[in-house]
Protein backbone atom coordinates (compact mmCIF):
# COMPACT_ATOMS: atom_id res chain seq x y z
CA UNK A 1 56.19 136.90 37.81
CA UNK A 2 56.03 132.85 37.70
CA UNK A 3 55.74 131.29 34.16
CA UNK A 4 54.87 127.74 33.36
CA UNK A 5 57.95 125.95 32.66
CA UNK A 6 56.72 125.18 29.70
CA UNK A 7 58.18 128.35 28.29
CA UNK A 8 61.86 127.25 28.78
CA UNK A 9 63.12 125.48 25.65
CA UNK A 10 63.48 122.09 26.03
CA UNK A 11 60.98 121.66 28.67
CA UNK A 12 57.91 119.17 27.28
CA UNK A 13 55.52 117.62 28.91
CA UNK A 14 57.35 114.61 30.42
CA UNK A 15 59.93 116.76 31.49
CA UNK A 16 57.65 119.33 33.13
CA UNK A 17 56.15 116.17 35.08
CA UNK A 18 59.31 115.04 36.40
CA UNK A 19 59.90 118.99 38.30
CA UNK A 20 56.75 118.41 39.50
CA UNK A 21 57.75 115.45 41.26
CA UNK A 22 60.42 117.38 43.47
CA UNK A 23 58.16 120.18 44.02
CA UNK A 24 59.11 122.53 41.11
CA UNK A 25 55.63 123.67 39.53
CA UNK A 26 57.02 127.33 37.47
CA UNK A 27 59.55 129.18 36.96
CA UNK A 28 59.47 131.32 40.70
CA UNK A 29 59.93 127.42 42.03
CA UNK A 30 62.73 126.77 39.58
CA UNK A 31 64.70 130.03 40.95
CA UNK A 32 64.30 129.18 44.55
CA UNK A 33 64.98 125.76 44.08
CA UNK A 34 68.68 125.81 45.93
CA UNK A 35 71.00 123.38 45.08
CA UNK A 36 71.30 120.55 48.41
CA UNK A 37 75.47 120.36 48.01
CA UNK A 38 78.66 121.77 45.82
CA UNK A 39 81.14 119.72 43.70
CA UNK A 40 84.46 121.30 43.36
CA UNK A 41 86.23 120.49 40.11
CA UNK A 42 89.84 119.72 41.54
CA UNK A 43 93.14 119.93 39.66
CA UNK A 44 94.28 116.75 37.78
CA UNK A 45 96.48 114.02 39.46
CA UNK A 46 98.59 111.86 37.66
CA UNK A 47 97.38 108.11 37.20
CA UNK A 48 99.27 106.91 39.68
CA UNK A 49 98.03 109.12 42.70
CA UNK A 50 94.41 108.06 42.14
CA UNK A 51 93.36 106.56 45.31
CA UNK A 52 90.31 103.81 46.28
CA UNK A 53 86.95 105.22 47.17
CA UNK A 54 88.04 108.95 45.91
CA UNK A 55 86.48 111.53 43.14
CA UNK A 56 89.38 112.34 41.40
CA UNK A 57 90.02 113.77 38.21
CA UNK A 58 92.72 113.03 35.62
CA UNK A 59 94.34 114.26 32.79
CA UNK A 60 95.46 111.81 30.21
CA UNK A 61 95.12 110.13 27.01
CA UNK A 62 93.23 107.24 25.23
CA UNK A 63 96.00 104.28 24.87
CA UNK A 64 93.51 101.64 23.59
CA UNK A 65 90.96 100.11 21.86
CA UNK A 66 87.11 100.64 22.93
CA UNK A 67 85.89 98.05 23.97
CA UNK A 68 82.02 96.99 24.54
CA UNK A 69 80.04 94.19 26.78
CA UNK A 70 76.84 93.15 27.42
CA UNK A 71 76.45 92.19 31.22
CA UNK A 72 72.65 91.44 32.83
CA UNK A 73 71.53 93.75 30.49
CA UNK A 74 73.78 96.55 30.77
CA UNK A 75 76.10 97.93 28.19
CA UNK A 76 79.81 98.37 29.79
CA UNK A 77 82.03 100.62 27.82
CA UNK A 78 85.47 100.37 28.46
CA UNK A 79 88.75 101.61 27.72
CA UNK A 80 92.51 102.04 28.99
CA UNK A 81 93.70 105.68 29.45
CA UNK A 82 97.65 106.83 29.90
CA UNK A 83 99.78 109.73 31.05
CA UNK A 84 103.37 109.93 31.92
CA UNK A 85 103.18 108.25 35.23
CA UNK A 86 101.35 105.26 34.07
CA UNK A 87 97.72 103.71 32.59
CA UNK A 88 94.40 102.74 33.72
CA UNK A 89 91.43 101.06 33.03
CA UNK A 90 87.57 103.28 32.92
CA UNK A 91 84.45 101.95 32.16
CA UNK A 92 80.91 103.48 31.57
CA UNK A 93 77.39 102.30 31.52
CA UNK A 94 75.22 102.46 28.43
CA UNK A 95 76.76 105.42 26.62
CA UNK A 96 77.21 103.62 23.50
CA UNK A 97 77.91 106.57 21.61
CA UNK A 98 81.16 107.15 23.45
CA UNK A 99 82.61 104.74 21.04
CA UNK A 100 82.67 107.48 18.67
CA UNK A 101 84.33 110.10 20.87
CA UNK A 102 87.23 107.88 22.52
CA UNK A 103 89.61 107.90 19.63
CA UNK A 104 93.23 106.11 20.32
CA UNK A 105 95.37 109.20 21.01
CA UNK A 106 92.92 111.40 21.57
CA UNK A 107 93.61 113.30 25.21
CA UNK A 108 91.05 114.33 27.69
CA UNK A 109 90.01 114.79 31.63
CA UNK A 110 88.45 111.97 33.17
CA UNK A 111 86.70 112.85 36.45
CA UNK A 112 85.35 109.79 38.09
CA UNK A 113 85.07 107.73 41.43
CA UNK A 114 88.33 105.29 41.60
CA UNK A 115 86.35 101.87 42.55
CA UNK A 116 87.98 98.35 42.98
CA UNK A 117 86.57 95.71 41.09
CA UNK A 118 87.60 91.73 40.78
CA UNK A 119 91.36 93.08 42.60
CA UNK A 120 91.98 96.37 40.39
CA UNK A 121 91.54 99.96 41.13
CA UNK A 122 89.25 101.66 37.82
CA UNK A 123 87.64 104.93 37.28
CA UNK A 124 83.92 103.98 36.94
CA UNK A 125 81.17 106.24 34.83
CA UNK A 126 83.50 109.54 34.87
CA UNK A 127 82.58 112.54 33.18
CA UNK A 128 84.61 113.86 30.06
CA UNK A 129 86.44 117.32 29.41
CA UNK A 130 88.47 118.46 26.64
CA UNK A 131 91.53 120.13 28.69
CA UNK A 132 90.36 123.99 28.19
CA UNK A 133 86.53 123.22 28.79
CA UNK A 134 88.17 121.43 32.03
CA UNK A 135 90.11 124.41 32.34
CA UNK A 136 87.37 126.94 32.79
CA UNK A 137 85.47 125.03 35.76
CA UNK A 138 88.89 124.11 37.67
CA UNK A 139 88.15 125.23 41.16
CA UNK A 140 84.08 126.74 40.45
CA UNK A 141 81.49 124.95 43.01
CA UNK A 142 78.94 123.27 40.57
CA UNK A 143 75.56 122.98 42.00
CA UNK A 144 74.03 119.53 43.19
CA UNK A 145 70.45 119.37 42.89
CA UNK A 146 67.96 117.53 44.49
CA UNK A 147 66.83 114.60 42.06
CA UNK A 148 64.05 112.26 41.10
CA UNK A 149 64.58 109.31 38.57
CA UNK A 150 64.64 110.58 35.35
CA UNK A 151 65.70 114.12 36.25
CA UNK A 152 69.16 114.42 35.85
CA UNK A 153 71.50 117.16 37.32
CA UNK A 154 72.89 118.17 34.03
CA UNK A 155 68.71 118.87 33.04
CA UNK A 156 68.33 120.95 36.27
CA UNK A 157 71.79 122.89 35.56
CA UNK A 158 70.67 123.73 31.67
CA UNK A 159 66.98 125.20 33.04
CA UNK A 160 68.46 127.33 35.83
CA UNK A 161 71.11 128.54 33.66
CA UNK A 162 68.40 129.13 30.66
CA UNK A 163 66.19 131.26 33.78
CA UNK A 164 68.92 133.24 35.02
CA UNK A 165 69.62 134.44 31.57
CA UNK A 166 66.24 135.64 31.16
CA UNK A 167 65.05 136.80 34.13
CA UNK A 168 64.37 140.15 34.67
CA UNK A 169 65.83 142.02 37.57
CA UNK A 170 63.84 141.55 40.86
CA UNK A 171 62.49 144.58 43.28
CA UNK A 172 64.99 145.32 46.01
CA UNK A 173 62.82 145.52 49.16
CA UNK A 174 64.91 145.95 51.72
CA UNK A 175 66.60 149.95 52.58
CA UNK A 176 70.15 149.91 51.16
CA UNK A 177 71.27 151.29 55.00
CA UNK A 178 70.01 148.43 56.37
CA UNK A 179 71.54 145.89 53.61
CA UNK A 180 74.83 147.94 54.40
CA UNK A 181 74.30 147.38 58.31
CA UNK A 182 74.22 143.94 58.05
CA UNK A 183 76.23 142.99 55.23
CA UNK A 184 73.64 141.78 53.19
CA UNK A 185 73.84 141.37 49.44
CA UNK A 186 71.31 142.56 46.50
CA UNK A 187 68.49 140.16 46.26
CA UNK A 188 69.50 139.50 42.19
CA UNK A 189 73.18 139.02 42.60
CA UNK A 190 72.22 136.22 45.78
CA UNK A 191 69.45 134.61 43.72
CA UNK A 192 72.35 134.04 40.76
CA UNK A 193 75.15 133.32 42.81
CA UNK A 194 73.45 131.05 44.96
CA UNK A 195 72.90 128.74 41.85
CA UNK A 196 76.64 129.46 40.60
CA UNK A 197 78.71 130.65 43.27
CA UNK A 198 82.48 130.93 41.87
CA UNK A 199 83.83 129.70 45.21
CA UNK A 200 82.96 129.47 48.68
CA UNK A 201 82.80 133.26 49.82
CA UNK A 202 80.55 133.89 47.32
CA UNK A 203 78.58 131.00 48.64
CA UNK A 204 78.68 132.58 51.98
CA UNK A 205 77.50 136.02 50.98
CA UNK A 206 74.52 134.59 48.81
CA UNK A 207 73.44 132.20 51.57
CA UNK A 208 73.87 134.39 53.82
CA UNK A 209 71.03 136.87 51.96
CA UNK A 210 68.78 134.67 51.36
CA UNK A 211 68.33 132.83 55.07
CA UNK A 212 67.88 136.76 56.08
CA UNK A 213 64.84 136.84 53.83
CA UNK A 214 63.33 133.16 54.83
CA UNK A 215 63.44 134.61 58.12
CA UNK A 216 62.01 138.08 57.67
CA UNK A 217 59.19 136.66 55.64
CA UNK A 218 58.38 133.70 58.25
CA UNK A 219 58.48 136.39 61.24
């Protein structure tokens, strides 16, 4: 049965506002709301494989100082990372408190785009991993949500996770002989796996589910 969003922690009133603005109205519209794409956490490179207009990611350590610059308004963080096969410059946007977490020595995975700016290749806004959180997503498809400014995918990703752990187990509707003639999956184990698919042929079998039911409902 739908719920108000409302009851998932964390969701207030702006918040609530800005799921109504891609459509997303309760908790039933949450669980059907399927992510548009996939991002595949790959294994590291080494620094000096990155490659221009790539998302790669990178295992290596802070070398330098932190640096921080005001530019038209915006806050650029930067700092040089290393690794055996050489270093490289990243930079983020307004995340002052980064400052705090990029400690000289310290040793993390980067996963950014490689952009080219004034002449030099740099990793621009990437993400940050300690090795064995890294670890545990290496090769996992992470869903991509459809967005609206404000809404960010990491807020989409925390709510669907928070509904899948509390939601009851939904009515099967459909014979198990005819699920078995056509290879079609339970209707809980799509709905989860749809969201967090572990690789592609779970993907597959999810999707595959779920377009049998959009089109046994709209005939």
């Amino acid at each position: 049965m739908a719920q108000s969003l409302r009851t998932l922690k964390g969701v207030g009133e702006k918040t609530e506002k800005l799921f109504q603005k891609v459509g997303i109205y309760d908790t039933d519209d949450l669980l059907h709301y399927y992510p548009r794409n996939y991002d595949e956490y790959e294994t590291p490179v080494d620094i000096a494989e990155l490659k221009e207009g790539t998302v790669q990611a990178v295992s290596a350590a802070v070398c330098s100082g932190v640096y921080v610059n005001s530019v038209r308004g915006r806050q650029i963080i930067s700092v040089n990372i290393a690794d055996q096969s050489g270093k490289f410059p990243v930079v983020w946007f307004n995340l002052p408190y980064l400052k705090k977490t990029l400690r000289k020595g310290s040793w993390f995975v980067f996963r950014g785009r490689i952009v080219r700016k004034q002449g030099k290749l740099e990793m621009e806004h990437p993400e940050i991993f300690t090795p064995s959180a890294y670890e545990e997503i290496l090769h996992n498809l992470q869903p991509i949500y459809g967005l609206t400014a404000g809404l960010s995918n990491k807020t989409v990703v925390k709510m669907v996770t928070q509904l899948l752990e509390d939601l009851p187990m939904q009515s099967e509707y459909l014979p198990e002989e005819l699920r078995e003639r056509y290879g079609l999956a339970d209707v809980n184990y799509a709905l989860k796996t749809i969201h967090f698919p572990k690789n592609k042929e779970e993907l597959l079998v999810s999707r595959k589910r779920l377009v049998f039911d959009e089109f046994l409902l709209f005939i």
